[in-house]
Structures are given as C-alpha cells and as structure tokens.
N, C-alpha and C. Protein backbone atom coordinates (compact mmCIF):
# COMPACT_ATOMS: atom_id res chain seq x y z
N UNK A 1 20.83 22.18 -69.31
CA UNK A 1 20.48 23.53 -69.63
C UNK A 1 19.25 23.95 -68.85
N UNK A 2 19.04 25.25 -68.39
CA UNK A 2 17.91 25.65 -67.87
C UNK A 2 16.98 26.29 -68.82
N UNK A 3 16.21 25.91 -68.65
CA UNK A 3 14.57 26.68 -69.21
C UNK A 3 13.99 27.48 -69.17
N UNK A 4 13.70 28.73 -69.83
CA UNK A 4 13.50 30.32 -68.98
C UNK A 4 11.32 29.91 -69.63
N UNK A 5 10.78 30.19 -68.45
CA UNK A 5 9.82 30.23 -68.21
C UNK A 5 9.23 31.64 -69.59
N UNK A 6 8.05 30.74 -69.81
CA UNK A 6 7.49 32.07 -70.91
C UNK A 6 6.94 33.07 -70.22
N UNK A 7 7.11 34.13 -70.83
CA UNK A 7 6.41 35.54 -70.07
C UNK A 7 5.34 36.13 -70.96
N UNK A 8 4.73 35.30 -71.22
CA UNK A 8 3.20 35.35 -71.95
C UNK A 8 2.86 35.97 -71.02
N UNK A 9 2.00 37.11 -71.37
CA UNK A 9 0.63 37.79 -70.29
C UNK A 9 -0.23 35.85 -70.00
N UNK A 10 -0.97 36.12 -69.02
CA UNK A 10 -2.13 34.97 -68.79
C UNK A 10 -3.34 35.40 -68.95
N UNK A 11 -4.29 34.65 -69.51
CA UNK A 11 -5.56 35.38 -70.19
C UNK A 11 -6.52 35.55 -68.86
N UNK A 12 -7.11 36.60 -69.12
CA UNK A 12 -7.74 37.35 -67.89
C UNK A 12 -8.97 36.80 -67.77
N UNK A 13 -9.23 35.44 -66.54
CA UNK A 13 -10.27 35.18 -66.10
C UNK A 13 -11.42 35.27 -65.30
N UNK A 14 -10.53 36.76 -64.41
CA UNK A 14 -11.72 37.22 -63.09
C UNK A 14 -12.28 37.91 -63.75
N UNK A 15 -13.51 38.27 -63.16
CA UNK A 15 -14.45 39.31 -63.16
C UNK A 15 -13.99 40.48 -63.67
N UNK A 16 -12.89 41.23 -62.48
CA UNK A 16 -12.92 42.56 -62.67
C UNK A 16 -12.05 43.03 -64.16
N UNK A 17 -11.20 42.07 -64.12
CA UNK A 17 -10.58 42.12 -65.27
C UNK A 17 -11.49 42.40 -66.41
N UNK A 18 -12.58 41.72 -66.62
CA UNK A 18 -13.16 41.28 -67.62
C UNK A 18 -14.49 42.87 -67.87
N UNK A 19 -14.69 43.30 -66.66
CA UNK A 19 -15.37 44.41 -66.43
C UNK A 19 -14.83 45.79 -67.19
N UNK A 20 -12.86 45.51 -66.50
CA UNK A 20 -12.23 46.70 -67.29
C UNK A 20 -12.10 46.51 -68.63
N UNK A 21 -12.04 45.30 -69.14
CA UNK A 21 -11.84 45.71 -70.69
C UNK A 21 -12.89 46.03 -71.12
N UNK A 22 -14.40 45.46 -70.42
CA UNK A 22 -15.56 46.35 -71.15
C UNK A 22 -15.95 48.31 -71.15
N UNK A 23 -15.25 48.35 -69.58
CA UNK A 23 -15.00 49.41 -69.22
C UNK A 23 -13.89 50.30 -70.62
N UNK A 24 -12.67 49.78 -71.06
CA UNK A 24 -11.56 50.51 -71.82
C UNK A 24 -12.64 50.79 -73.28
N UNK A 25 -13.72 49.57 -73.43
CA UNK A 25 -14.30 49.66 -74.68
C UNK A 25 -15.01 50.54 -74.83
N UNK A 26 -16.29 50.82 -73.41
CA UNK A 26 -17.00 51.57 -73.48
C UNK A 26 -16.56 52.93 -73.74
N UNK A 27 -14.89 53.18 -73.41
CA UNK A 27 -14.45 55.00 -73.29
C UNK A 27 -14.22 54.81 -74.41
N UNK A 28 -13.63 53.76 -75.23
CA UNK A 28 -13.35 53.91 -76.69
C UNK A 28 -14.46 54.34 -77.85
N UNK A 29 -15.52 53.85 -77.41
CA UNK A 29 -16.75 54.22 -77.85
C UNK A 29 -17.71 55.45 -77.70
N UNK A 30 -17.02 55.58 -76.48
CA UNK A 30 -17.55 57.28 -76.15
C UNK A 30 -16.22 58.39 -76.95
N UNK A 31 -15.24 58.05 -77.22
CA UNK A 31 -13.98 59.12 -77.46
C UNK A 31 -14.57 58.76 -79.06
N UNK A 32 -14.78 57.79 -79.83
CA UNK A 32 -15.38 58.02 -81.18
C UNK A 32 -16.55 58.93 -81.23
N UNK A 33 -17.69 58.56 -80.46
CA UNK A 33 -18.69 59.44 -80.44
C UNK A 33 -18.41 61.08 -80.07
N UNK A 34 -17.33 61.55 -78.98
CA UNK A 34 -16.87 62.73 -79.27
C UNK A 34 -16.08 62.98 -80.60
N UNK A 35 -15.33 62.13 -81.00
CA UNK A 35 -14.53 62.84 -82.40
C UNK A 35 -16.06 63.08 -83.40
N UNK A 36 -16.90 62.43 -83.52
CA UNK A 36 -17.84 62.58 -84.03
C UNK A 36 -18.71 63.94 -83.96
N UNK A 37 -18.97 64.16 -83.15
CA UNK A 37 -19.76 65.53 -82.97
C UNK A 37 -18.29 66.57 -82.77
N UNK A 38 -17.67 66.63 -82.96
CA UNK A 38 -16.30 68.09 -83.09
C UNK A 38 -16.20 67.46 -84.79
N UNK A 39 -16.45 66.98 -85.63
CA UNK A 39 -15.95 66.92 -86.96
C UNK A 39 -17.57 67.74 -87.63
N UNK A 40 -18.73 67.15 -87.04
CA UNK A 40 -20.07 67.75 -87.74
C UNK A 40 -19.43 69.41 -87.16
N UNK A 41 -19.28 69.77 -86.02
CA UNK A 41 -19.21 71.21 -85.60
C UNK A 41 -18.04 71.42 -86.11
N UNK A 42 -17.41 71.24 -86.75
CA UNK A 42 -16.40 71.88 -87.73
C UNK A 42 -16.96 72.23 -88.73
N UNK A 43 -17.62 70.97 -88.97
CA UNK A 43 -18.29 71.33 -90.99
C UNK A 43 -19.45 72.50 -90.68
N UNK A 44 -19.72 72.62 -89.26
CA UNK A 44 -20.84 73.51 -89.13
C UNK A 44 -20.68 75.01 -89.11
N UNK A 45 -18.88 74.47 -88.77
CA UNK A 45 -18.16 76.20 -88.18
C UNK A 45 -17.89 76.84 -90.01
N UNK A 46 -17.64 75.94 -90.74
CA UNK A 46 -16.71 75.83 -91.65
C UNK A 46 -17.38 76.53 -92.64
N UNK A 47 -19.13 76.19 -92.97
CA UNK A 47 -19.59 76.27 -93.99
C UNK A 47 -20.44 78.11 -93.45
N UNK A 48 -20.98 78.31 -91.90
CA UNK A 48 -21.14 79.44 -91.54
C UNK A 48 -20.26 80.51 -92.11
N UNK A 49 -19.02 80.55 -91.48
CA UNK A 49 -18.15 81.38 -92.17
C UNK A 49 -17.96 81.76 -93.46
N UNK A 50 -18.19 80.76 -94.54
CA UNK A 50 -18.67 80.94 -95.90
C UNK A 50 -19.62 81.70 -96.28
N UNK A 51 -20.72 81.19 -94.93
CA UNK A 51 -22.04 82.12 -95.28
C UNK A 51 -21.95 83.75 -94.91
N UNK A 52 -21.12 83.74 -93.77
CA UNK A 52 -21.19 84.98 -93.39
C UNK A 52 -20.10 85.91 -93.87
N UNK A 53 -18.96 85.39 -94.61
CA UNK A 53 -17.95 86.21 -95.07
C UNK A 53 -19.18 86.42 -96.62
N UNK A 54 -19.77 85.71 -97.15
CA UNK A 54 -20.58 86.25 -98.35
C UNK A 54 -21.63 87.15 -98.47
N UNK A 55 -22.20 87.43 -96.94
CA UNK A 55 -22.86 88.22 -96.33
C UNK A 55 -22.21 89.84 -96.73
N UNK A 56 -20.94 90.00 -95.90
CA UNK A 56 -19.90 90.92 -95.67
C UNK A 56 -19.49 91.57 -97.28
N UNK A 57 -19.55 90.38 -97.78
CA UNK A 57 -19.06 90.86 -99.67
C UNK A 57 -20.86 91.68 -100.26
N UNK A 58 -21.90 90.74 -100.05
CA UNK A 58 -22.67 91.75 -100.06
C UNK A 58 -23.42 93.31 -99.80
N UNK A 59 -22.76 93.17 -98.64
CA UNK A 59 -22.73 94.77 -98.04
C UNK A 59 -21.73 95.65 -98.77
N UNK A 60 -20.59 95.25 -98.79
CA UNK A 60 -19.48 96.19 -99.05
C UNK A 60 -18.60 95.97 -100.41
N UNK A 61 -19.32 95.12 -101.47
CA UNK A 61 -19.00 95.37 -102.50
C UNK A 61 -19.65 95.65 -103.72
N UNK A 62 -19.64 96.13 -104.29
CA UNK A 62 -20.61 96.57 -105.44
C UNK A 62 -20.41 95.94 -107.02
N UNK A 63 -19.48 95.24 -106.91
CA UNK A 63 -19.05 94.54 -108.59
C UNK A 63 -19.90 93.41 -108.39
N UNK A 64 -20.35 92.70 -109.90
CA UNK A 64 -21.13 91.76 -110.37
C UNK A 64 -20.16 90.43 -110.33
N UNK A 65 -18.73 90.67 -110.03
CA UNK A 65 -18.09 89.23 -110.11
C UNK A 65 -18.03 89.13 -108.53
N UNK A 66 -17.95 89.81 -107.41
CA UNK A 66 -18.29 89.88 -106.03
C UNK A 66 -19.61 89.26 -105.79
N UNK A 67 -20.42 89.52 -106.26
CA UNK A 67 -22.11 89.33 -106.33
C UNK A 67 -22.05 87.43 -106.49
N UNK A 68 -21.44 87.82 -107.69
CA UNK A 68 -21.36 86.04 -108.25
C UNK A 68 -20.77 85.33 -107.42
N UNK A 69 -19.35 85.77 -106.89
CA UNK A 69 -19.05 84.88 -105.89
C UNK A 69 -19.44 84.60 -104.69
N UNK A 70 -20.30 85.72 -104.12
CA UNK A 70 -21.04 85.44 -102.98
C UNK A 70 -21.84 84.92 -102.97
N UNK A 71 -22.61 84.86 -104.02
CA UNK A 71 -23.85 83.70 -103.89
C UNK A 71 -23.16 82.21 -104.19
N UNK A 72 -22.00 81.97 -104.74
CA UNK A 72 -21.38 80.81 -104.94
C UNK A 72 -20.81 80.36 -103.33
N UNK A 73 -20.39 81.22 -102.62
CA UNK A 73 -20.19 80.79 -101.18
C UNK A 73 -21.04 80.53 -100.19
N UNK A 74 -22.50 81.12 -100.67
CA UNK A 74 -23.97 80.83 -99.66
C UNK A 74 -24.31 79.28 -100.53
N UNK A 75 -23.80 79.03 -101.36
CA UNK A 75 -24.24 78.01 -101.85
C UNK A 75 -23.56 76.80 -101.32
N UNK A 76 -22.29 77.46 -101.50
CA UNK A 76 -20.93 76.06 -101.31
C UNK A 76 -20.94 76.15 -99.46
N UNK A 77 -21.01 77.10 -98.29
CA UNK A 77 -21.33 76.87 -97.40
C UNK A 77 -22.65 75.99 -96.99
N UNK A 78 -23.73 75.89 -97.66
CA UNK A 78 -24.79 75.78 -96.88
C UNK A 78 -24.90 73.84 -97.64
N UNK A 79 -24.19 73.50 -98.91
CA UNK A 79 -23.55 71.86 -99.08
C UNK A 79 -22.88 71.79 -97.95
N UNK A 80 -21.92 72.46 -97.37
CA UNK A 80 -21.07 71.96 -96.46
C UNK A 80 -21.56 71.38 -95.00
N UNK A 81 -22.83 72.48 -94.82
CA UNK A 81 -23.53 72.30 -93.57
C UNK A 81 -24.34 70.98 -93.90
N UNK A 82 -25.03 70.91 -94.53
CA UNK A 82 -25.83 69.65 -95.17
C UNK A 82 -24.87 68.36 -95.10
N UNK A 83 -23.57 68.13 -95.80
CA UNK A 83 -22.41 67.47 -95.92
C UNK A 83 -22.54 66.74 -94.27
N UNK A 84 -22.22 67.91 -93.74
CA UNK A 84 -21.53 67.47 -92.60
C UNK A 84 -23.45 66.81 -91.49
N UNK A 85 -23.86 67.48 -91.58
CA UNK A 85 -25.02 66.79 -90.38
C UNK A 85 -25.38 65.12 -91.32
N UNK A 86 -24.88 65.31 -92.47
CA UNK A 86 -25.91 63.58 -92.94
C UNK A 86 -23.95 62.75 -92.75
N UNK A 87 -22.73 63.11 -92.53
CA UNK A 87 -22.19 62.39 -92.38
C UNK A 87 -22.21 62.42 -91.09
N UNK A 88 -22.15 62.98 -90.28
CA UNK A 88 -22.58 62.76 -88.43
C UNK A 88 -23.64 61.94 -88.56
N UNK A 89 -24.90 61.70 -88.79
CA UNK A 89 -25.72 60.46 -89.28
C UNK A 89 -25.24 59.37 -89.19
N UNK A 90 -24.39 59.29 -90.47
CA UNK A 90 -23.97 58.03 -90.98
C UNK A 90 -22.98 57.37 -90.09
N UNK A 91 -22.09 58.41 -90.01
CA UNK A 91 -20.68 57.32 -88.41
C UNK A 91 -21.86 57.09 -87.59
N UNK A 92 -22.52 58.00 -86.99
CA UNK A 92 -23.24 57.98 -85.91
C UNK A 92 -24.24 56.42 -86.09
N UNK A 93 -24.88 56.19 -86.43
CA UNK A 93 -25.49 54.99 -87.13
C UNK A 93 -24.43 53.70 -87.15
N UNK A 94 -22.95 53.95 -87.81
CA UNK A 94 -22.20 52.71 -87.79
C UNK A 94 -21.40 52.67 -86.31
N UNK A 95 -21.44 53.48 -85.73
CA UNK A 95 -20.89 53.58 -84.36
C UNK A 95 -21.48 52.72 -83.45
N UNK A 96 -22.71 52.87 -83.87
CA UNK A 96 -24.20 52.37 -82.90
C UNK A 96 -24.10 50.90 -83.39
N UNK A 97 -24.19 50.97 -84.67
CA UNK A 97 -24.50 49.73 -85.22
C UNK A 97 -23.23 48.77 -84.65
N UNK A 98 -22.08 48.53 -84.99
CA UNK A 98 -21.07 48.18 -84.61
C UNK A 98 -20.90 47.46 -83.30
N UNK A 99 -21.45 48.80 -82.22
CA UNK A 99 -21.15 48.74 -80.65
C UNK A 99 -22.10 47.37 -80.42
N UNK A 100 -23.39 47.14 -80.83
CA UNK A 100 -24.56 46.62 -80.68
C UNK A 100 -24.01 45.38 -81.28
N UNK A 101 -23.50 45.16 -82.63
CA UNK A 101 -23.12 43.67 -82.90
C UNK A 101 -21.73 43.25 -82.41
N UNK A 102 -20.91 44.07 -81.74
CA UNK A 102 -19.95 43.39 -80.71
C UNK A 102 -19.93 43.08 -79.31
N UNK A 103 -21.29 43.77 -78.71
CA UNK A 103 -21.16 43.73 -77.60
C UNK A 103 -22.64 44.00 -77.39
N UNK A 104 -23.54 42.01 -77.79
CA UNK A 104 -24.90 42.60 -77.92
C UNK A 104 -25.31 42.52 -76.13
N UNK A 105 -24.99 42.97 -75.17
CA UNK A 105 -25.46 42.83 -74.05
C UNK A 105 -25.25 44.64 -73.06
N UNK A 106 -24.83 44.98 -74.18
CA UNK A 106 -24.17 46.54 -73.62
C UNK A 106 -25.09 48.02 -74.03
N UNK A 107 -24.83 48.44 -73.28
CA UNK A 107 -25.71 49.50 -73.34
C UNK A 107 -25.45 50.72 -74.52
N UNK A 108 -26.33 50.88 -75.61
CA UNK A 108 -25.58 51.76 -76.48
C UNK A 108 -26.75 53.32 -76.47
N UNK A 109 -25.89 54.50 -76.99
CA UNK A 109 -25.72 55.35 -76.59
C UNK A 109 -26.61 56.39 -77.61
C-alpha cells in the first residue's frame, strides 16, 4: 500500500514569517483600538441627541409633562456620555494591558 504524505502546514521558523504574524497581531490590535473609539463616539453621538432633541422640547413646548421629560433626557443623555468615555477607559486599559502581557517586547499604543 502507498502512504499519502501528511499535509500539515510546517511550523514557521524564518524570520519573516515570524515578523508577519507579529505584523497580523499588531493590525489586530490596532482594528480593536478602532472599534474602540467608533463605540465611545456612538455613545457620544447617542446621548447628544438626547440632549439636544430635549433642548428643542424646551423651546417649543409648553406642557409640564414635556418639561419633565426633557429634563429626564438631559439627564439620561448626559449618563450616556459619562457611560460611554469610562467604558472607552476600561477596553482601552484591557487592550493595553493584554497587548503588553502577550507580547512583552512590543510596542504598545
């Protein structure tokens, strides 16, 4: 009987090889750090609009349950803004932290 040879990949011993996977890591680490700052500027877009559609109810409405809810949306917008810059913090921090205990020779960001 014949023997069919394994077609295992072979583990990557040159240099450059070894460069690109630090290279694939480093973009992986930069494409987290972008999802990171577009999720805070969401919560930033998110909670404005709250503020400023409650703005708009102040000008142009005159009832006391309008009143109430607009100050309930300057309120619940401006948690949201807060929300979002201390969780950009926090990834931001385990992103760092992470990069640094897997790859303590690499440059972090």
């Amino acid at each position: 009987m014949l023997r069919r040879k394994s077609r295992r990949p072979s583990k990557p011993e040159d240099n450059q090889t070894r460069k690109a996977l630090i290279l694939r890591d480093s973009l992986a680490i930069d494409r987290t750090k972008l999802a990171n700052q577009r999720t805070v500027l969401s919560f930033f877009r998110t909670g404005l609009s709250l503020i400023v559609t409650s703005l708009a109810i102040f000008q142009f409405s005159k009832s006391e349950a309008a009143f109430i809810a607009a100050w309930g949306m300057i309120f619940l917008g401006s948690i949201i803004i807060i929300a979002g810059f201390f969780n950009y913090v926090k990834v931001n921090r385990n992103i760092n932290r992470s990069y640094y205990e897997d790859f303590p020779g690499g440059e972090g960001g």
